[in-house]
PDB file of N, CA and C in Angstrom:
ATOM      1  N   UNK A   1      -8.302  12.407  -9.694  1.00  0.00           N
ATOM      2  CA  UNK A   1      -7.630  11.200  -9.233  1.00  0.00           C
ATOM      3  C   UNK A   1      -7.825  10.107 -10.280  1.00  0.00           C
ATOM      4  N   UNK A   2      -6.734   9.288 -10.458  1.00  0.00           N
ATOM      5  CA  UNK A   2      -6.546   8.566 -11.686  1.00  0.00           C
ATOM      6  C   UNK A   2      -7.199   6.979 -10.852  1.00  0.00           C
ATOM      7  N   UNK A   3      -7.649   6.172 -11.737  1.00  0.00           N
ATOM      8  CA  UNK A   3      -8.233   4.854 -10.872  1.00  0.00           C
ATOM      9  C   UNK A   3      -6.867   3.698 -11.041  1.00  0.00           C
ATOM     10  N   UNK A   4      -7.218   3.619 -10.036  1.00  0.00           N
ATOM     11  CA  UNK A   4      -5.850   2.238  -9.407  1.00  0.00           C
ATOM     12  C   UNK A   4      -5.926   0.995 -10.388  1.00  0.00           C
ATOM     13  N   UNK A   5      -5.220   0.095 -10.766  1.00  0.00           N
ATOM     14  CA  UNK A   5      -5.729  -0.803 -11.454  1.00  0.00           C
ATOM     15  C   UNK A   5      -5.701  -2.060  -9.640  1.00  0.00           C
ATOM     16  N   UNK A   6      -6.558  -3.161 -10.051  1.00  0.00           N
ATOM     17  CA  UNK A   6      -6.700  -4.147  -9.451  1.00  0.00           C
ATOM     18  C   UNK A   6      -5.598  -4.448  -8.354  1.00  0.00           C
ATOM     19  N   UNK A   7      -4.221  -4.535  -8.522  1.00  0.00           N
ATOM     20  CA  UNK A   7      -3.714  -5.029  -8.394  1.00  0.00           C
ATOM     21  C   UNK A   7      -2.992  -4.019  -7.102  1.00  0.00           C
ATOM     22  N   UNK A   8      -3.126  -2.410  -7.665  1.00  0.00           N
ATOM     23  CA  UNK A   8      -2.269  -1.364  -7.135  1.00  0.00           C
ATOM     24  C   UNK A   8      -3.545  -1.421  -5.892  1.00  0.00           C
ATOM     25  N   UNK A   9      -4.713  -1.599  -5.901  1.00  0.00           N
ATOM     26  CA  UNK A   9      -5.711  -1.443  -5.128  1.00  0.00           C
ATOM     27  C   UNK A   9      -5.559  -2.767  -4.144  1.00  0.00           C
ATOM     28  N   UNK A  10      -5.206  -3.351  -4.257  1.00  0.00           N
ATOM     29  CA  UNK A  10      -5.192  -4.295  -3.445  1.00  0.00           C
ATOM     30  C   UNK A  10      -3.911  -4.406  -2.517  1.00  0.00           C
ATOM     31  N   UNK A  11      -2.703  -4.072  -3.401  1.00  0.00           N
ATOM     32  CA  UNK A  11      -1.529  -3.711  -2.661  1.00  0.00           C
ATOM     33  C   UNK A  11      -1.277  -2.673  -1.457  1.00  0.00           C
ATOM     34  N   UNK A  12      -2.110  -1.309  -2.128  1.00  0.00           N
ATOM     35  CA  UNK A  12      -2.353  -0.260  -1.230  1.00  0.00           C
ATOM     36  C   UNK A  12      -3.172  -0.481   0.343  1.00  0.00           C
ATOM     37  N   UNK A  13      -4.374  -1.500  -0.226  1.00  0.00           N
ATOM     38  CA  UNK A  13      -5.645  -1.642   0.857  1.00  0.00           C
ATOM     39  C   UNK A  13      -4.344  -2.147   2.241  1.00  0.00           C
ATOM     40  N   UNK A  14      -3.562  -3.237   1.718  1.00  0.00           N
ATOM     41  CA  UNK A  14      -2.388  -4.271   2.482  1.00  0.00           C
ATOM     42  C   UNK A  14      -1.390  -3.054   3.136  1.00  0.00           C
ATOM     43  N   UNK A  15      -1.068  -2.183   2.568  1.00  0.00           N
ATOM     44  CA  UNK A  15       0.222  -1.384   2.858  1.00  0.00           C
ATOM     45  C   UNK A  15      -0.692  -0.529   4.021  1.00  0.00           C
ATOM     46  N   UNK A  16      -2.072  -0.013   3.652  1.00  0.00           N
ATOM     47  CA  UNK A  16      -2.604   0.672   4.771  1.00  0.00           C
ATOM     48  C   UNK A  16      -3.238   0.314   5.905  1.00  0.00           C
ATOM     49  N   UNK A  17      -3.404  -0.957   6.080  1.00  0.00           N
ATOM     50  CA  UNK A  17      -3.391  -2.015   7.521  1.00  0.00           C
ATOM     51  C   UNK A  17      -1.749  -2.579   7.818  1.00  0.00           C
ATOM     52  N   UNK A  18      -1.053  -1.693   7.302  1.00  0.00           N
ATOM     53  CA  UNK A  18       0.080  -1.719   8.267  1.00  0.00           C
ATOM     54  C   UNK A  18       1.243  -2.803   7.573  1.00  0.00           C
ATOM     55  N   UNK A  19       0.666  -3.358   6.528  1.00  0.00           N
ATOM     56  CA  UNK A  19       1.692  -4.285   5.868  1.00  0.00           C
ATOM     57  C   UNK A  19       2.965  -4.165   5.493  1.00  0.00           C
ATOM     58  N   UNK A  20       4.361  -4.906   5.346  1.00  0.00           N
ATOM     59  CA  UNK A  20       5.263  -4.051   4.851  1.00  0.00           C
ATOM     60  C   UNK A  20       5.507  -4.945   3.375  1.00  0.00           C
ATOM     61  N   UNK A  21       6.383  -4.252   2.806  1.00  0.00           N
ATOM     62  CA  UNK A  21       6.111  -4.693   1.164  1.00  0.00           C
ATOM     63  C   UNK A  21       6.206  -6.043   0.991  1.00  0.00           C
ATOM     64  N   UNK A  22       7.308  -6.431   2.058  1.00  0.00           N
ATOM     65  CA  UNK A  22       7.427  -7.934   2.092  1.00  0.00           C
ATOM     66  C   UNK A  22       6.427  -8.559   2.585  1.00  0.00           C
ATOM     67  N   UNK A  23       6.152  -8.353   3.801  1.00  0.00           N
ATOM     68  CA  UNK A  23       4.758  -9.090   4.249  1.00  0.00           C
ATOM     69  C   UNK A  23       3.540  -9.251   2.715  1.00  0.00           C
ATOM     70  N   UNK A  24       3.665  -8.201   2.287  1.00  0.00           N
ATOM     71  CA  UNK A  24       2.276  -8.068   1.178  1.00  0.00           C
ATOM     72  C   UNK A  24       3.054  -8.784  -0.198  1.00  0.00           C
ATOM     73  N   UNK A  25       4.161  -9.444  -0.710  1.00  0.00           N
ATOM     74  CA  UNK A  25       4.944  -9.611  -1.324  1.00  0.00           C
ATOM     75  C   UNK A  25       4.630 -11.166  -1.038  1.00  0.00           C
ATOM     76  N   UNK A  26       4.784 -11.734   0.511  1.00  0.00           N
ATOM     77  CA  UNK A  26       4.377 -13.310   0.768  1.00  0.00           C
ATOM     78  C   UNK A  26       3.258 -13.450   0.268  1.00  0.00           C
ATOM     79  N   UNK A  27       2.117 -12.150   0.842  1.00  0.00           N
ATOM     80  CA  UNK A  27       0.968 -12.776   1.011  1.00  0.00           C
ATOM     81  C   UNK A  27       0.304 -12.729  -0.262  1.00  0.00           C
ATOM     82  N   UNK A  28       0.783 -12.051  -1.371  1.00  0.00           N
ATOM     83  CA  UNK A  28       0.190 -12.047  -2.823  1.00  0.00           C
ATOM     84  C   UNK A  28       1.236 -13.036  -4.148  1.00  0.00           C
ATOM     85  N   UNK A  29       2.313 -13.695  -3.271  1.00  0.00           N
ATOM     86  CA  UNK A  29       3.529 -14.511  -4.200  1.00  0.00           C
ATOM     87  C   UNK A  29       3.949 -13.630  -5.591  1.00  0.00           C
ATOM     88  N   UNK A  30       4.410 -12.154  -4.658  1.00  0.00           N
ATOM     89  CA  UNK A  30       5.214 -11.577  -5.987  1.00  0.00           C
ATOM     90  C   UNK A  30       6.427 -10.680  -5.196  1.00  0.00           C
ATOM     91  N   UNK A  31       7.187 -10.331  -5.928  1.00  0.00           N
ATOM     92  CA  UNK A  31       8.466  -9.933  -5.446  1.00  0.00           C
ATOM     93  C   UNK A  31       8.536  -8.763  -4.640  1.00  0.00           C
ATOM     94  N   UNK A  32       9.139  -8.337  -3.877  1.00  0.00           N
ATOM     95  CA  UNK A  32       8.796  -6.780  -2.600  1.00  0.00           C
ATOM     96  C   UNK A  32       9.354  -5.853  -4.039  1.00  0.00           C
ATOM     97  N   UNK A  33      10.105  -5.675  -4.741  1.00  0.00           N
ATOM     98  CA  UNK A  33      10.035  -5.019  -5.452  1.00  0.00           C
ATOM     99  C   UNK A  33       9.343  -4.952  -6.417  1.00  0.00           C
ATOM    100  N   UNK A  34       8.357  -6.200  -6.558  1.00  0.00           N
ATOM    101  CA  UNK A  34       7.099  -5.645  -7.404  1.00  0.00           C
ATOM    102  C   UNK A  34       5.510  -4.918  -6.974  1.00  0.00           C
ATOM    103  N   UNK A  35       5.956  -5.225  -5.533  1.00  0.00           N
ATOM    104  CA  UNK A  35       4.880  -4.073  -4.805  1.00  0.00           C
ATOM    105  C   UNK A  35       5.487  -3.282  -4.775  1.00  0.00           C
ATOM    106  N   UNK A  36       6.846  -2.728  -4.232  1.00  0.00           N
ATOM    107  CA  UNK A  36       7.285  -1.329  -4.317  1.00  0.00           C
ATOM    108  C   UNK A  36       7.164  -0.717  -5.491  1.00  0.00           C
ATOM    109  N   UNK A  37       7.068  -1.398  -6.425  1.00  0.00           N
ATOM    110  CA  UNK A  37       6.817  -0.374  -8.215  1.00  0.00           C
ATOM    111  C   UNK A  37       5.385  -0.221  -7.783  1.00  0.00           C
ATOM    112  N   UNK A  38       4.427  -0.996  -7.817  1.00  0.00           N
ATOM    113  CA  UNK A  38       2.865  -0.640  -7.673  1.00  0.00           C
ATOM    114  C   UNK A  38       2.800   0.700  -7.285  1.00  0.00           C
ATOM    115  N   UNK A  39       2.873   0.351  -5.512  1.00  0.00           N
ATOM    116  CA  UNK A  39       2.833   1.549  -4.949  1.00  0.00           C
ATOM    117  C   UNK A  39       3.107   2.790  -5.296  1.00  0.00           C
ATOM    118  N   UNK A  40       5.072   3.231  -6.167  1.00  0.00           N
ATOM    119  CA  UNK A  40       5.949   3.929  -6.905  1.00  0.00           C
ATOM    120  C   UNK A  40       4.642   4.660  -7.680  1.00  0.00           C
ATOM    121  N   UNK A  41       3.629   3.935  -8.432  1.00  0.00           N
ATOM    122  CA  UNK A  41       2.901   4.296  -9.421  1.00  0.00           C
ATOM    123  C   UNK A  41       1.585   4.782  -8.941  1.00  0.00           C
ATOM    124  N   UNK A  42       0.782   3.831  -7.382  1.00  0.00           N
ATOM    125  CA  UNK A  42      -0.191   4.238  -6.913  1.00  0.00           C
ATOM    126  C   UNK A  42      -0.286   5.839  -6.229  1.00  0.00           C
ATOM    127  N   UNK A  43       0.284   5.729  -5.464  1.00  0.00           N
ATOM    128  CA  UNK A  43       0.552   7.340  -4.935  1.00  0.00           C
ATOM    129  C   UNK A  43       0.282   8.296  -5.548  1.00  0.00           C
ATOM    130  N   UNK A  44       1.037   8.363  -6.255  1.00  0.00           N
ATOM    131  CA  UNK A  44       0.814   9.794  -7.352  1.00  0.00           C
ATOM    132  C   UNK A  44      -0.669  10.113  -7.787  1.00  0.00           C
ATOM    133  N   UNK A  45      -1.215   8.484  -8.543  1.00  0.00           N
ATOM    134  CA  UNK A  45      -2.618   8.571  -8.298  1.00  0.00           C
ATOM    135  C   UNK A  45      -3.432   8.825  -7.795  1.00  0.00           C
ATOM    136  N   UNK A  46      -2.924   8.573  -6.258  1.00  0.00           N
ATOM    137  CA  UNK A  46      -4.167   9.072  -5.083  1.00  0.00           C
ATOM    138  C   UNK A  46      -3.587   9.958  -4.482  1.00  0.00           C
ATOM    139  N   UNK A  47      -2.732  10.934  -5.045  1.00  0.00           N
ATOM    140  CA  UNK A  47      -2.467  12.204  -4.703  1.00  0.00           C
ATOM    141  C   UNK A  47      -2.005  12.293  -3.189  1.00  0.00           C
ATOM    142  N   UNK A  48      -1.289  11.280  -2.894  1.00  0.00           N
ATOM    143  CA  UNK A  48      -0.205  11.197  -1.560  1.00  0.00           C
ATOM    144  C   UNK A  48       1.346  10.857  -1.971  1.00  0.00           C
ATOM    145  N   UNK A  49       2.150  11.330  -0.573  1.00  0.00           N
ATOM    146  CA  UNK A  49       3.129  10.675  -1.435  1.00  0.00           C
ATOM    147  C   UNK A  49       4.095  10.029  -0.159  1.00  0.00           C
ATOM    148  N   UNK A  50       3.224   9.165   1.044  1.00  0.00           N
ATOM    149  CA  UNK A  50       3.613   8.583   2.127  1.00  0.00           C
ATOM    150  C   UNK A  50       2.258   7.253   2.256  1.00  0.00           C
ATOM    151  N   UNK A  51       3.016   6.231   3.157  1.00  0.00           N
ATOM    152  CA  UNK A  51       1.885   5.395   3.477  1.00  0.00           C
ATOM    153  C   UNK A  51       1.459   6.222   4.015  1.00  0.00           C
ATOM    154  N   UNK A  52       1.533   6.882   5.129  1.00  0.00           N
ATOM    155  CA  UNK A  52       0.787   6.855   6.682  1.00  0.00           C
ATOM    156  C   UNK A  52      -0.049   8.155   5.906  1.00  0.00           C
ATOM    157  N   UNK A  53      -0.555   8.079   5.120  1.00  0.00           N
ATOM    158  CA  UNK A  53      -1.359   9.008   3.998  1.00  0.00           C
ATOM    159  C   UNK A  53      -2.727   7.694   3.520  1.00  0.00           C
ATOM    160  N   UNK A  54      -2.075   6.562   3.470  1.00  0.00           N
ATOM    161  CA  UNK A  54      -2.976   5.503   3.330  1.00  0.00           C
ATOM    162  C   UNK A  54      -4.283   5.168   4.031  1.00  0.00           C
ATOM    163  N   UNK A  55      -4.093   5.075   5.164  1.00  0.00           N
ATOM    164  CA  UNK A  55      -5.151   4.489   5.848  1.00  0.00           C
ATOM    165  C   UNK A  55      -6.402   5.497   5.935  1.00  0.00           C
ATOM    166  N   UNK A  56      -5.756   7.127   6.417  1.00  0.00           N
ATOM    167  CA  UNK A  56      -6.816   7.992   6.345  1.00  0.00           C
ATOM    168  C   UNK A  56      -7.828   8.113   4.879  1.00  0.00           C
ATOM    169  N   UNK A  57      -7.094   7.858   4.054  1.00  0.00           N
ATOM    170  CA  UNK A  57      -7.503   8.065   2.388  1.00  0.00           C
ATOM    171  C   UNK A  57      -8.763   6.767   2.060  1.00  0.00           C
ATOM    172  N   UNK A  58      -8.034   5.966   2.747  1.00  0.00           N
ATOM    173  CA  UNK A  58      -9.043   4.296   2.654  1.00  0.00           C
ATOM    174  C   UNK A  58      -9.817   4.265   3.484  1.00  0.00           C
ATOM    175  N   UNK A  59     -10.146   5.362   4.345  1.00  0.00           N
ATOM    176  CA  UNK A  59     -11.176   5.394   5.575  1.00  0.00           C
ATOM    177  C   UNK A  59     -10.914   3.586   6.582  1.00  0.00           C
ATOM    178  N   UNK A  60      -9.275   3.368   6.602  1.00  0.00           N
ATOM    179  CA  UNK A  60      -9.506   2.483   7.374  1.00  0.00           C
ATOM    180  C   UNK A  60      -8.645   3.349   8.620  1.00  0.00           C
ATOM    181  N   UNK A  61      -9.042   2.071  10.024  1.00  0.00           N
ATOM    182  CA  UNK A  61      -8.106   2.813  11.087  1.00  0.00           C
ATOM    183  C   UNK A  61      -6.640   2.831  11.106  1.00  0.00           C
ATOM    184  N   UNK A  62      -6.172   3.621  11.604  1.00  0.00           N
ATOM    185  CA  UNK A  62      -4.146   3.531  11.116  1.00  0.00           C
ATOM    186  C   UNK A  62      -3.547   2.379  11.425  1.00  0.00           C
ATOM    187  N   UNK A  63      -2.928   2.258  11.519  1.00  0.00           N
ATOM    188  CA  UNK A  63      -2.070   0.589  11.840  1.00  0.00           C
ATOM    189  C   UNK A  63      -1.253   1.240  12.977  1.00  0.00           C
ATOM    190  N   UNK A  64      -1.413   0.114  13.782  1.00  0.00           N
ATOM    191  CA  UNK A  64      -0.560   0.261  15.053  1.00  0.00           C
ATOM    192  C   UNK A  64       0.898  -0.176  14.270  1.00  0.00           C
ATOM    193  N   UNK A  65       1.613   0.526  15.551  1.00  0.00           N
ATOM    194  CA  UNK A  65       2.842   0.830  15.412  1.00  0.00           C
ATOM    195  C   UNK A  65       3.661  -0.484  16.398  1.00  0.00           C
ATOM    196  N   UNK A  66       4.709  -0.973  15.212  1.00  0.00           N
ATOM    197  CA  UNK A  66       5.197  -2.322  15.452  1.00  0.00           C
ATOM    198  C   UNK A  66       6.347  -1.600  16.508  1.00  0.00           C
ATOM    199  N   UNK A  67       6.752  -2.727  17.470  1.00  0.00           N
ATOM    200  CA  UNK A  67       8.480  -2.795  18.036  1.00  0.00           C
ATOM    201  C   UNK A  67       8.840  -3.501  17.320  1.00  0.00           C
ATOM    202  N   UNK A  68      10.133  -3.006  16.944  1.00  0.00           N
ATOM    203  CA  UNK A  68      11.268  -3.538  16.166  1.00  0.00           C
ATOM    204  C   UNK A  68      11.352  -3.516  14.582  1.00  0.00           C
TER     205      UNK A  68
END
């Protein structure tokens, strides 16, 4: 497994408490398509290739599941 840089690690930690790119896009003031490249690049790294692959991998609990 290849190491995340800073940035992909922090994006990922956000995406696996349930964040969506935009939400994590406000909350870090960068574009949803510049977390969607992160991610694009993190995955492969951590040898998944879905969020809901995230949370188990980060030993956090899954993210509840939104309406709507």
């Amino acid at each position: 497994m290849k190491l995340l840089s800073r940035q992909e690690t922090l994006i990922t930690r956000l995406a696996a408490e349930g964040l969506s790119n935009r939400e994590i896009a406000e909350r870090l003031h960068l574009s949803h398509h510049t977390v969607a490249a992160h991610l694009y690049r993190a995955f492969p790294k951590l040898g998944i290739s879905s969020r809901s692959e995230l949370a188990p991998l980060l030993n956090l609990q899954a993210p509840a599941t939104r309406n709507g």
